[in-house]
PDB file of N, CA and C in Angstrom:
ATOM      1  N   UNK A   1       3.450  12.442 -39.802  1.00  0.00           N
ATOM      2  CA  UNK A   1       3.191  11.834 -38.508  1.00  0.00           C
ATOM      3  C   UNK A   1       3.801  12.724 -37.426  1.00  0.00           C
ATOM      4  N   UNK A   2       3.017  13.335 -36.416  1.00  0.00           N
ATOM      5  CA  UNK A   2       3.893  14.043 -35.640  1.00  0.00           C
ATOM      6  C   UNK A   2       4.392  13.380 -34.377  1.00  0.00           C
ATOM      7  N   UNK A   3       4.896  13.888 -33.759  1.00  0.00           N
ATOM      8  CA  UNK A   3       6.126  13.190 -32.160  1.00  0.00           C
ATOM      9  C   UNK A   3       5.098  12.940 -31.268  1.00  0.00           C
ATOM     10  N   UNK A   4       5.014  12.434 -30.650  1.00  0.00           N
ATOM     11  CA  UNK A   4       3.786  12.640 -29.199  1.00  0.00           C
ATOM     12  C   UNK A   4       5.136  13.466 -28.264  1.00  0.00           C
ATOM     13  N   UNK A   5       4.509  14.290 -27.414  1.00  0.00           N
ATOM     14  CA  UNK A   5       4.851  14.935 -26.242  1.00  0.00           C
ATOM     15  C   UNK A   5       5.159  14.348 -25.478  1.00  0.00           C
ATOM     16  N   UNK A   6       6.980  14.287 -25.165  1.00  0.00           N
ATOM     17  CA  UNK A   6       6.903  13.778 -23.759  1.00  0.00           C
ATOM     18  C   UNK A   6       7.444  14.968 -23.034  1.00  0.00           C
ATOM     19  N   UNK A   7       7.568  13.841 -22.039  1.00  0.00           N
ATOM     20  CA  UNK A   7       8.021  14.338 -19.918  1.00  0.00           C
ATOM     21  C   UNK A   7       9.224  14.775 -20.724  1.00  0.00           C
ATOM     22  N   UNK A   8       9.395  16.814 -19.663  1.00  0.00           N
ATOM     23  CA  UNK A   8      10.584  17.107 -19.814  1.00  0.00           C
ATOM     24  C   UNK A   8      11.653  16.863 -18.796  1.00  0.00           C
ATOM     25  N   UNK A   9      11.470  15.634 -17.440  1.00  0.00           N
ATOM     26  CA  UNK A   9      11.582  15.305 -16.770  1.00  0.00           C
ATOM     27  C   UNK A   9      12.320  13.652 -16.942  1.00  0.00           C
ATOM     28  N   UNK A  10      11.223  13.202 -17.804  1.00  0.00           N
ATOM     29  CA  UNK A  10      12.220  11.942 -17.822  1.00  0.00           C
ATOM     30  C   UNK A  10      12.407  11.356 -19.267  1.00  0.00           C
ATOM     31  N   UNK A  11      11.588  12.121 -20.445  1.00  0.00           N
ATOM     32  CA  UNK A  11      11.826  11.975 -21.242  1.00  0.00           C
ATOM     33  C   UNK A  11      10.642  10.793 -22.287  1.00  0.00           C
ATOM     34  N   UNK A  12       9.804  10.359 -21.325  1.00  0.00           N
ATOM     35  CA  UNK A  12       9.189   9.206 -21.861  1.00  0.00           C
ATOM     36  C   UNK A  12       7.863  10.001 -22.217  1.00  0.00           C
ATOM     37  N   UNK A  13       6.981   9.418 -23.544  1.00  0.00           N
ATOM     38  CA  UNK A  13       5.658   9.706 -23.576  1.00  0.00           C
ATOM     39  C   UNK A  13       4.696  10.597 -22.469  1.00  0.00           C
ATOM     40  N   UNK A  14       4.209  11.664 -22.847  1.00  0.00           N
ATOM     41  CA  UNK A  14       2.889  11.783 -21.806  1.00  0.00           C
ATOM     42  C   UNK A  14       2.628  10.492 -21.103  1.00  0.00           C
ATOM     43  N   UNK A  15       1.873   9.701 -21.947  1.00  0.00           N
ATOM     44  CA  UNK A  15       1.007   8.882 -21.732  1.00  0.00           C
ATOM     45  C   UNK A  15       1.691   7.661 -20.969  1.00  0.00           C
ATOM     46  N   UNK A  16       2.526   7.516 -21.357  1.00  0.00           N
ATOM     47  CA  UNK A  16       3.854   6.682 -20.254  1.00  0.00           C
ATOM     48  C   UNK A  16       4.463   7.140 -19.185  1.00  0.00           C
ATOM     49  N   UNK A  17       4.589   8.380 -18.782  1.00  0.00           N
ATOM     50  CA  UNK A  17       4.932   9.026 -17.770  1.00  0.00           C
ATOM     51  C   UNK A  17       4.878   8.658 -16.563  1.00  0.00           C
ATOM     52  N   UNK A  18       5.754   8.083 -15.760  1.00  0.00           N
ATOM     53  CA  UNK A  18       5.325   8.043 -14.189  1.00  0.00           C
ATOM     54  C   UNK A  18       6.048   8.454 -13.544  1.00  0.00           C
ATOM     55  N   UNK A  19       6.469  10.210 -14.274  1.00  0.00           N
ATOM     56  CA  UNK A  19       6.912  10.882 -12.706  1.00  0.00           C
ATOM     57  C   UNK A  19       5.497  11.492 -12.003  1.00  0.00           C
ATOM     58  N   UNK A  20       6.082  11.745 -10.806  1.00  0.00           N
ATOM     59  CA  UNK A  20       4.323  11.784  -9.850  1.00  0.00           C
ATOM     60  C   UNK A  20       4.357  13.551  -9.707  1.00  0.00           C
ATOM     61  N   UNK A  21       2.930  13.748  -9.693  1.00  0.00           N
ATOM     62  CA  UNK A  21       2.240  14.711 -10.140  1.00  0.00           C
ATOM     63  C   UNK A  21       1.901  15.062  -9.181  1.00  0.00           C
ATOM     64  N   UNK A  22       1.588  17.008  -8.658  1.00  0.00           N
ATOM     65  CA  UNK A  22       0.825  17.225  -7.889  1.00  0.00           C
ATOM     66  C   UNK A  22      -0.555  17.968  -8.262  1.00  0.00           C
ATOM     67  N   UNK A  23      -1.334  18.149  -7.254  1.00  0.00           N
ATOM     68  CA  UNK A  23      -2.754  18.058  -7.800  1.00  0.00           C
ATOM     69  C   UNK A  23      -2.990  18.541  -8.997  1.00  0.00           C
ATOM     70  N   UNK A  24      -1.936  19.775  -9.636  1.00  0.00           N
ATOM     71  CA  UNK A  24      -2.359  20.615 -10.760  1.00  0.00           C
ATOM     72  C   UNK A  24      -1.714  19.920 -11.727  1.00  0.00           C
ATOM     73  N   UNK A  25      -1.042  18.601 -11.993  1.00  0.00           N
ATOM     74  CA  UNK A  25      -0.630  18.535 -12.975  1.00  0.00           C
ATOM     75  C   UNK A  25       0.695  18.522 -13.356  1.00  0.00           C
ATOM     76  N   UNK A  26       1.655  19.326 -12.348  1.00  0.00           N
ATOM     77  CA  UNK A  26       2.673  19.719 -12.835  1.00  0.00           C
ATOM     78  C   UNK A  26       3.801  18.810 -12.138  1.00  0.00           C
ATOM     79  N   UNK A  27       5.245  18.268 -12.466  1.00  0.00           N
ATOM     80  CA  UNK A  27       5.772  17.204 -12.087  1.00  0.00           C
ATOM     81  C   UNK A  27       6.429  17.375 -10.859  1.00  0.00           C
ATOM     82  N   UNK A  28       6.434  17.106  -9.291  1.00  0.00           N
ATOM     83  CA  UNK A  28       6.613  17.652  -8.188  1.00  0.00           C
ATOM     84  C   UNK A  28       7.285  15.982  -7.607  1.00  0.00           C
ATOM     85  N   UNK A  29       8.555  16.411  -8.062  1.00  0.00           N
ATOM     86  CA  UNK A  29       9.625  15.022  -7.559  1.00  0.00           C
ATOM     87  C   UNK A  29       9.751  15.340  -6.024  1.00  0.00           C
ATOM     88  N   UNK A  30      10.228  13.987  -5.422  1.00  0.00           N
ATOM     89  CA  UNK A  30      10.762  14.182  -4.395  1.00  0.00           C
ATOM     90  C   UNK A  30      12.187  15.133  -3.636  1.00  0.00           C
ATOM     91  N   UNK A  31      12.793  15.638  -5.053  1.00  0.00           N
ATOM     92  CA  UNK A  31      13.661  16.643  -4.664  1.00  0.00           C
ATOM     93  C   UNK A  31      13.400  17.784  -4.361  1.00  0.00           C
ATOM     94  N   UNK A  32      11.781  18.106  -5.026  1.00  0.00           N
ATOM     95  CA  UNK A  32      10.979  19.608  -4.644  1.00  0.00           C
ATOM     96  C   UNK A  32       9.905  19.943  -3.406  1.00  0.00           C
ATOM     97  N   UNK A  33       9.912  18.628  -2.526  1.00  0.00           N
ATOM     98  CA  UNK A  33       9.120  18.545  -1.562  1.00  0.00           C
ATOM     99  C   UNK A  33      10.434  18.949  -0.200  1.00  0.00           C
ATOM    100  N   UNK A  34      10.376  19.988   0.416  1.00  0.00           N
ATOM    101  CA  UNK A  34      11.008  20.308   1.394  1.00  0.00           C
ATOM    102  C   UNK A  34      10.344  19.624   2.609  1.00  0.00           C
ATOM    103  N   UNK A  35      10.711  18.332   3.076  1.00  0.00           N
ATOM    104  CA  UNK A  35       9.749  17.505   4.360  1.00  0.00           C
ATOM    105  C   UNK A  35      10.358  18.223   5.859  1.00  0.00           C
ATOM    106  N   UNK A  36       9.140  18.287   6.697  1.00  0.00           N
ATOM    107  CA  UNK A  36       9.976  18.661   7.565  1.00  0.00           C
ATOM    108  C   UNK A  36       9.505  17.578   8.869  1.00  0.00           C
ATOM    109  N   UNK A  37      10.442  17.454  10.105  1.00  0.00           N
ATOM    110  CA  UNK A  37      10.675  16.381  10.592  1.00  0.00           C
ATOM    111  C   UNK A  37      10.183  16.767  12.274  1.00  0.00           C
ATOM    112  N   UNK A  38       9.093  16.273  12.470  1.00  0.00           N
ATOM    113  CA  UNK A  38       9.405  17.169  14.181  1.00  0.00           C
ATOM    114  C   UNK A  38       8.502  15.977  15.415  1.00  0.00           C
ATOM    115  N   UNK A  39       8.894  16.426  16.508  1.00  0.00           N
ATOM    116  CA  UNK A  39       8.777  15.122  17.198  1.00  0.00           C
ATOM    117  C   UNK A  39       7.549  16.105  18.248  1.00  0.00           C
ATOM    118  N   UNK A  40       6.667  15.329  18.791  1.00  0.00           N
ATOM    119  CA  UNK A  40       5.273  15.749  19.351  1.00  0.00           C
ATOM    120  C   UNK A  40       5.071  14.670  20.972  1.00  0.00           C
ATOM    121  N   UNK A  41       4.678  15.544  21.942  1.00  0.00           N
ATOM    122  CA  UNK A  41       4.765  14.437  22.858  1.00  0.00           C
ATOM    123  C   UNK A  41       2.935  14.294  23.146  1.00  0.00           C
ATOM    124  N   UNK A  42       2.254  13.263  22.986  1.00  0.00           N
ATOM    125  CA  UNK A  42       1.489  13.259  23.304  1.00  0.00           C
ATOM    126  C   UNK A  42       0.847  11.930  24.226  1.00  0.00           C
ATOM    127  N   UNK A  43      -0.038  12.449  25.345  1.00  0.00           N
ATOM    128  CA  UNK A  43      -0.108  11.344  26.445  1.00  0.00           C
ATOM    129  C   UNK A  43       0.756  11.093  27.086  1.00  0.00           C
ATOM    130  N   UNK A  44       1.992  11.465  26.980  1.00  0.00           N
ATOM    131  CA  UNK A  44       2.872  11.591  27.456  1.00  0.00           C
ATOM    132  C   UNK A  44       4.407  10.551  26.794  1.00  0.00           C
ATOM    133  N   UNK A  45       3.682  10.091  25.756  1.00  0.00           N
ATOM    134  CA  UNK A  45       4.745   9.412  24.687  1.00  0.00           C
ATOM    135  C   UNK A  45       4.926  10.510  23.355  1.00  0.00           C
ATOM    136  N   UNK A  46       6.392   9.883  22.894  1.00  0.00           N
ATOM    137  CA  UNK A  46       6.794  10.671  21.781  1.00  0.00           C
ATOM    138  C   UNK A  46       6.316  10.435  20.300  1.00  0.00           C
ATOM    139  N   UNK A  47       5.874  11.358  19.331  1.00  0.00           N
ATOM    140  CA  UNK A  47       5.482  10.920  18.215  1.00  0.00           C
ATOM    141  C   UNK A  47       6.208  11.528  17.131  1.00  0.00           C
ATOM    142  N   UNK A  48       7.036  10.920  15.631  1.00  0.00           N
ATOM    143  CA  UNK A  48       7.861  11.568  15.322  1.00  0.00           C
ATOM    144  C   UNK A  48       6.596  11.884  14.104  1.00  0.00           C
ATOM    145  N   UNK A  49       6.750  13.441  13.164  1.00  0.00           N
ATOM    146  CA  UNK A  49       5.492  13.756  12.390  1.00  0.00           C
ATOM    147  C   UNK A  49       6.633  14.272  11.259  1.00  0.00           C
ATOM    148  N   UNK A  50       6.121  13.507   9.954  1.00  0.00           N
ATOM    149  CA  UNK A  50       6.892  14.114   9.090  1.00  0.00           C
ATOM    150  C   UNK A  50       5.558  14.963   8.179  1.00  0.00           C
ATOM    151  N   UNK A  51       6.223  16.031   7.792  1.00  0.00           N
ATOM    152  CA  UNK A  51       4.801  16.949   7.178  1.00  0.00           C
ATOM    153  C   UNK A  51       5.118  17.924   6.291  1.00  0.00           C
ATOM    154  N   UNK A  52       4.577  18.286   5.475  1.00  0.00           N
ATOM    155  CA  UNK A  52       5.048  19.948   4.212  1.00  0.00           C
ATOM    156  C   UNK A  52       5.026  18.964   3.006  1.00  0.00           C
ATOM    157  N   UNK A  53       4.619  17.443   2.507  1.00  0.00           N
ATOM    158  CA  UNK A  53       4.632  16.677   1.653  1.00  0.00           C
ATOM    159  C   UNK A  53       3.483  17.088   1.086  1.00  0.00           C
ATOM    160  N   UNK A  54       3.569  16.656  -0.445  1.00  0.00           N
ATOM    161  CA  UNK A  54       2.559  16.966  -1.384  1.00  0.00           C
ATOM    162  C   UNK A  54       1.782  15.689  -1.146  1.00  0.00           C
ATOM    163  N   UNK A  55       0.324  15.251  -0.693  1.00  0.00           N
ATOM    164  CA  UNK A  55      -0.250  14.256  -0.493  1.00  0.00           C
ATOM    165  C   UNK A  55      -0.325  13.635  -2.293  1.00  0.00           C
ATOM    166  N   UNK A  56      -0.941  14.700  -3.013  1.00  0.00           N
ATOM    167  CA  UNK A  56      -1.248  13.877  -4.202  1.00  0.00           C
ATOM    168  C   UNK A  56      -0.036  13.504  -4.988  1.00  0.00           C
ATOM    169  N   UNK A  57       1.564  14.011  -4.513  1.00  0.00           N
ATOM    170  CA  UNK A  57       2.567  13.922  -5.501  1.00  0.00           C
ATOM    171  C   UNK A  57       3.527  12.523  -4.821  1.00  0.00           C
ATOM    172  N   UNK A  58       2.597  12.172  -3.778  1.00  0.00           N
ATOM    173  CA  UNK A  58       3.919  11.143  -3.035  1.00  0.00           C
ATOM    174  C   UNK A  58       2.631   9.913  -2.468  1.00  0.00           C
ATOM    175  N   UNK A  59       3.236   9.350  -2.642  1.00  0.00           N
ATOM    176  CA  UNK A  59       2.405   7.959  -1.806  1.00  0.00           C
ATOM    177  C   UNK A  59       2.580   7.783  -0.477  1.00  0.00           C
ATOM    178  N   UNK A  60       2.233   8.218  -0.084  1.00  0.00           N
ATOM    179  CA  UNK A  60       2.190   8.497   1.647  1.00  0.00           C
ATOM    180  C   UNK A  60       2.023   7.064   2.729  1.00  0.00           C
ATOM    181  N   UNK A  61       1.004   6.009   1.792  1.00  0.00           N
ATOM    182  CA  UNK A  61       0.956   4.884   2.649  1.00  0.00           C
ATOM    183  C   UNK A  61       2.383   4.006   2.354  1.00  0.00           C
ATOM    184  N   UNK A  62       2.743   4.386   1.102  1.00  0.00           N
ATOM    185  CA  UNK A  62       4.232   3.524   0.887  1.00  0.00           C
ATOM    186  C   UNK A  62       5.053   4.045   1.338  1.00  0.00           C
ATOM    187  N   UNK A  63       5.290   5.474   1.661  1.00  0.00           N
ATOM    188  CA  UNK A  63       6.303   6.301   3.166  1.00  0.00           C
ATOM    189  C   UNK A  63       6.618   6.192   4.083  1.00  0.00           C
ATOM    190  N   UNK A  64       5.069   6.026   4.666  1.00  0.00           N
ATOM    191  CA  UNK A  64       4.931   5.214   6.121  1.00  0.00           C
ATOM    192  C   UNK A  64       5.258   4.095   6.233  1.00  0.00           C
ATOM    193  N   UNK A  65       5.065   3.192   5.386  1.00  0.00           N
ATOM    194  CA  UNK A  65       5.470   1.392   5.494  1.00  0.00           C
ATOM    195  C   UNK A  65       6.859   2.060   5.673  1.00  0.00           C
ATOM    196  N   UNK A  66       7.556   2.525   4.311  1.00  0.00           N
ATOM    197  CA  UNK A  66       9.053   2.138   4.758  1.00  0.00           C
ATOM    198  C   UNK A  66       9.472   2.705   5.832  1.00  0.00           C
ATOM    199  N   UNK A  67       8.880   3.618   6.236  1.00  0.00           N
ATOM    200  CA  UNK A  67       9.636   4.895   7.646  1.00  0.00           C
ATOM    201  C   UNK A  67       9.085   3.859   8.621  1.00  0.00           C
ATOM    202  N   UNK A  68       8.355   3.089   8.901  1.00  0.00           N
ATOM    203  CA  UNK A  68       7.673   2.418   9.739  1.00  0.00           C
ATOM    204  C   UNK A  68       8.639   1.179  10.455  1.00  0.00           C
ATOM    205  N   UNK A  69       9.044   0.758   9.058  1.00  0.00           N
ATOM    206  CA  UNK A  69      10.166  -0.276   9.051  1.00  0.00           C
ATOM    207  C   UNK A  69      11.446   0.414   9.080  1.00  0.00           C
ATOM    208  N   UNK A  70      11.636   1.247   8.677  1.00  0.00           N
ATOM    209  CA  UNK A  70      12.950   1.762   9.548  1.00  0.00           C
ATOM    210  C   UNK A  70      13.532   1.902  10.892  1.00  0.00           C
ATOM    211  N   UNK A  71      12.216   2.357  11.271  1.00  0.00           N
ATOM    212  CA  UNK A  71      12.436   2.742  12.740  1.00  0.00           C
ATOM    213  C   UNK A  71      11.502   1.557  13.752  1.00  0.00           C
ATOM    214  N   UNK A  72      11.245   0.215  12.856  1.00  0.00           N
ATOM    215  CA  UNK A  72      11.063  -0.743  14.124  1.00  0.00           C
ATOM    216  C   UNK A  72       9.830  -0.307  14.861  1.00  0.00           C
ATOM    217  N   UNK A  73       8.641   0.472  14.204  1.00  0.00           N
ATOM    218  CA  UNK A  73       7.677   1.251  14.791  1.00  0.00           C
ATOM    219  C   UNK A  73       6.621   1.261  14.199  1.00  0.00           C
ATOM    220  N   UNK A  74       5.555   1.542  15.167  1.00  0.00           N
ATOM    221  CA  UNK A  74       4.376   1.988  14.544  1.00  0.00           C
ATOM    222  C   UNK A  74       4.041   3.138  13.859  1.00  0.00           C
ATOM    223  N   UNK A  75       2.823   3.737  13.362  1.00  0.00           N
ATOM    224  CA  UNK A  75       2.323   4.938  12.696  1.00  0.00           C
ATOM    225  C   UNK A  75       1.185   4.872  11.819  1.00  0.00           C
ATOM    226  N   UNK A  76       1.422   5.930  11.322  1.00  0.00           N
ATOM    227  CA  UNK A  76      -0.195   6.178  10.458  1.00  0.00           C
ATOM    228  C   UNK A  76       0.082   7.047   9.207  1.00  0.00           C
ATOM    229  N   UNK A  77      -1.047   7.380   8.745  1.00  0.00           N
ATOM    230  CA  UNK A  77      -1.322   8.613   7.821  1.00  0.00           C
ATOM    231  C   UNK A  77      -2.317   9.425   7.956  1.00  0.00           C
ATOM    232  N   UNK A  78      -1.921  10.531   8.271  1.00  0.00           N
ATOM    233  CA  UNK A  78      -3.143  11.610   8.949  1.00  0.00           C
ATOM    234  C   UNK A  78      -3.141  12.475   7.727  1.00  0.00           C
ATOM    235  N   UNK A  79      -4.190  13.647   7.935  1.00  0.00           N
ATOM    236  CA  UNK A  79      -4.227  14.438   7.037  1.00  0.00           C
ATOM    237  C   UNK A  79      -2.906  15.743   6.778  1.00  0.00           C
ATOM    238  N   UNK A  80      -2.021  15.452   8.291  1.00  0.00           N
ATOM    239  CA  UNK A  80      -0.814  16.723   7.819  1.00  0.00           C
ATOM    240  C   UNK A  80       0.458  15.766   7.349  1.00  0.00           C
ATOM    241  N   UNK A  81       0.696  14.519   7.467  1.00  0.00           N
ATOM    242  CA  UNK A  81       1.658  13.959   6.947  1.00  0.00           C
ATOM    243  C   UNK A  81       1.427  12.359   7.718  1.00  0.00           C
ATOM    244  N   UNK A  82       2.863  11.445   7.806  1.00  0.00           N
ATOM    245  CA  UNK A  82       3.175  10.474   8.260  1.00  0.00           C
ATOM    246  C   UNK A  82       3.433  10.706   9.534  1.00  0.00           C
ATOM    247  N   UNK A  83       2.810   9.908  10.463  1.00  0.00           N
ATOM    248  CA  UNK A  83       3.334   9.689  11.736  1.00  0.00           C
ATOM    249  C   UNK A  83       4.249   8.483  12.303  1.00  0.00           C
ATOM    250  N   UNK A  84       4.605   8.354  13.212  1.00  0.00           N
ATOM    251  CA  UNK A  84       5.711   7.149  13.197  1.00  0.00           C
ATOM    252  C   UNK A  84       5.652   7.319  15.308  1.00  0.00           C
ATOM    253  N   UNK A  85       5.529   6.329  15.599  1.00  0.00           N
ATOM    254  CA  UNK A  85       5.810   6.452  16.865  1.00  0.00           C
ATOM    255  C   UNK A  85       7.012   6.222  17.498  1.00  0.00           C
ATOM    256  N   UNK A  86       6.706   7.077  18.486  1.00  0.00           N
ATOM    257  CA  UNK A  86       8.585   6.642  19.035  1.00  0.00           C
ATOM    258  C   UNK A  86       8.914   8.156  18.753  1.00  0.00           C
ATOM    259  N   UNK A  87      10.364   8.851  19.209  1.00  0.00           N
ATOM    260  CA  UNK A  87      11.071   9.841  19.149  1.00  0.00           C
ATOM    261  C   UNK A  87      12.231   9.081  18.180  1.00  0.00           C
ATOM    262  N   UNK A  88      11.686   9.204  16.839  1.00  0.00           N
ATOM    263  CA  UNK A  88      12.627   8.683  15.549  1.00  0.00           C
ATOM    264  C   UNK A  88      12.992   9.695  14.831  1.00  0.00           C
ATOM    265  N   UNK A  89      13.243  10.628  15.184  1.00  0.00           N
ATOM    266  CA  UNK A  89      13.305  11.884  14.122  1.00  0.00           C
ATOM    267  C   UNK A  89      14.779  12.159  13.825  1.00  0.00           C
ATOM    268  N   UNK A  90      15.812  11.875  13.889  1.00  0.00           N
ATOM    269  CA  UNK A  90      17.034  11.331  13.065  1.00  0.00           C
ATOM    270  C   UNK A  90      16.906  10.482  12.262  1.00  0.00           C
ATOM    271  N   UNK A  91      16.540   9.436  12.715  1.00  0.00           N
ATOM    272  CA  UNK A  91      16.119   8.687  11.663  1.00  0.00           C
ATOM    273  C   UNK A  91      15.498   8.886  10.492  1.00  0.00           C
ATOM    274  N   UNK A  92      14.653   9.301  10.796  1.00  0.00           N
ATOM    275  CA  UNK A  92      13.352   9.591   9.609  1.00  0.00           C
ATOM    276  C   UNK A  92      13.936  10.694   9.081  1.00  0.00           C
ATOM    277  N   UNK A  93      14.779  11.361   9.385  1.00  0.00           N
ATOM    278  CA  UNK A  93      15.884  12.813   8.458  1.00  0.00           C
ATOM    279  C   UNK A  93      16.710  11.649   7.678  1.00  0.00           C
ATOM    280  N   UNK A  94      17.435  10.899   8.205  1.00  0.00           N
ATOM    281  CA  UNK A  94      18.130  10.094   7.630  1.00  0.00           C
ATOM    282  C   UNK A  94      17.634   9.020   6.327  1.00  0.00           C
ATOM    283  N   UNK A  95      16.561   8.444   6.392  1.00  0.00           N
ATOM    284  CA  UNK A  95      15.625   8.247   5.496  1.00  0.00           C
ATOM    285  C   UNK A  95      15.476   8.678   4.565  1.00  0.00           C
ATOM    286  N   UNK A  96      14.514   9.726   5.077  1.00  0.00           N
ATOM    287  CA  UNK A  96      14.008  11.043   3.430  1.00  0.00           C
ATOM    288  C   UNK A  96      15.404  11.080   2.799  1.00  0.00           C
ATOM    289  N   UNK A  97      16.308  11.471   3.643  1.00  0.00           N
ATOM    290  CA  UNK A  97      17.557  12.053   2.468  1.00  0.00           C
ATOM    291  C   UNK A  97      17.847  11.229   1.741  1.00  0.00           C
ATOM    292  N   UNK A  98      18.308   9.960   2.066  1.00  0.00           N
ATOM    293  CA  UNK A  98      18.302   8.406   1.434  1.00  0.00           C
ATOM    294  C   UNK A  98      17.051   8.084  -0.111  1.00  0.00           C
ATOM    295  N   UNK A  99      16.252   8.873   0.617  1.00  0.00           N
ATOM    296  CA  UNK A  99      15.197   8.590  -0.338  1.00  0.00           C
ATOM    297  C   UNK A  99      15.412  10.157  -1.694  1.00  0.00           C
ATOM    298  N   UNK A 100      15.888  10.839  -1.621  1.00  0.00           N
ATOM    299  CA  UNK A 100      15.812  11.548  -1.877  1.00  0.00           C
ATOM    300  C   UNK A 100      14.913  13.302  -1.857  1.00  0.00           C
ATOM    301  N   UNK A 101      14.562  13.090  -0.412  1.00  0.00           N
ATOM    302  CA  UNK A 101      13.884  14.457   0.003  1.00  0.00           C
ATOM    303  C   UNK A 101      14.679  15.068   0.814  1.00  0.00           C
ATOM    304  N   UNK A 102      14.488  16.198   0.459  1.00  0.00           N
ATOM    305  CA  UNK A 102      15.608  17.579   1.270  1.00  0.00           C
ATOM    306  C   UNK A 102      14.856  17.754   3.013  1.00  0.00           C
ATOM    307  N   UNK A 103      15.046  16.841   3.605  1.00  0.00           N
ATOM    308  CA  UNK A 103      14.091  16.955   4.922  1.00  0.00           C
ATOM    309  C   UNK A 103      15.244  17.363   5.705  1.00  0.00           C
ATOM    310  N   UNK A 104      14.416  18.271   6.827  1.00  0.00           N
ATOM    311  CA  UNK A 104      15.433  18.887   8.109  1.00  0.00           C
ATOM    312  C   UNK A 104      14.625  18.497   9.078  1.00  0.00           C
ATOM    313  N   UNK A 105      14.958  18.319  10.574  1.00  0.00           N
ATOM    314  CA  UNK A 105      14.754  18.755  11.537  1.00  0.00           C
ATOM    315  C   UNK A 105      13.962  19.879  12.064  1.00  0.00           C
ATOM    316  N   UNK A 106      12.918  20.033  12.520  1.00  0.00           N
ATOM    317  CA  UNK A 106      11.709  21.063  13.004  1.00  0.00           C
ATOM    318  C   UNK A 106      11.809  20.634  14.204  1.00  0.00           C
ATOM    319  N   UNK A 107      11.635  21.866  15.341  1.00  0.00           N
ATOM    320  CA  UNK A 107      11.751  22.042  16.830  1.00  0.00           C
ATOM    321  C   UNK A 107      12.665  21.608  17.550  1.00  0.00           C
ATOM    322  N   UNK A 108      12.323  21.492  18.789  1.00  0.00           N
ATOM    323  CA  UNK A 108      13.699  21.279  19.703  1.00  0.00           C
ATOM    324  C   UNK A 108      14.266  19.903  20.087  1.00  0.00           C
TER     325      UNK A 108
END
């Protein structure tokens, strides 16, 4: 009888596996996503944009809920990352790290 293959990641079955994957397959945790954090003024209000995330390795609408609710704010999901309204971008550094992503600060 041979072993089934597991995750060298968490140790469980292939087929049980739910660390999250990016498009190719390969296991792309939230510690390997470098997010970066930068604030956008548009219309003349502030928008905080978190972006450099693997879309297929992270759940992006469950990001936004919680970053959303962090910061008491609105937002979305666009095609370069999470948006969040408001000039929240401490926050949302403060977050990711919490969450476990290596996120910095982008622009001034």
């Amino acid at each position: 009888m041979q072993q089934p293959v597991t995750c060298a990641h968490c140790g469980a079955a292939l087929a049980d596996c739910a660390c999250p994957r990016d498009a190719s397959g390969q296991v792309c945790r939230p510690a390997d996503q470098p997010a970066r954090v930068r604030r956008e003024k548009r219309r003349g209000k502030w928008v905080t944009v978190v972006y450099q995330l693997d879309p297929a390795a992270t759940d992006l609408k469950r990001l936004a809920k919680e970053l959303k609710h962090k910061c008491s704010a609105g937002g979305s999901v666009t095609a370069d990352g999470v948006e969040v309204q408001g000039d929240h971008r401490n926050t949302v550094v403060a977050a990711l790290l919490a969450m476990g992503y290596p996120a910095k600060p982008a622009g001034g």
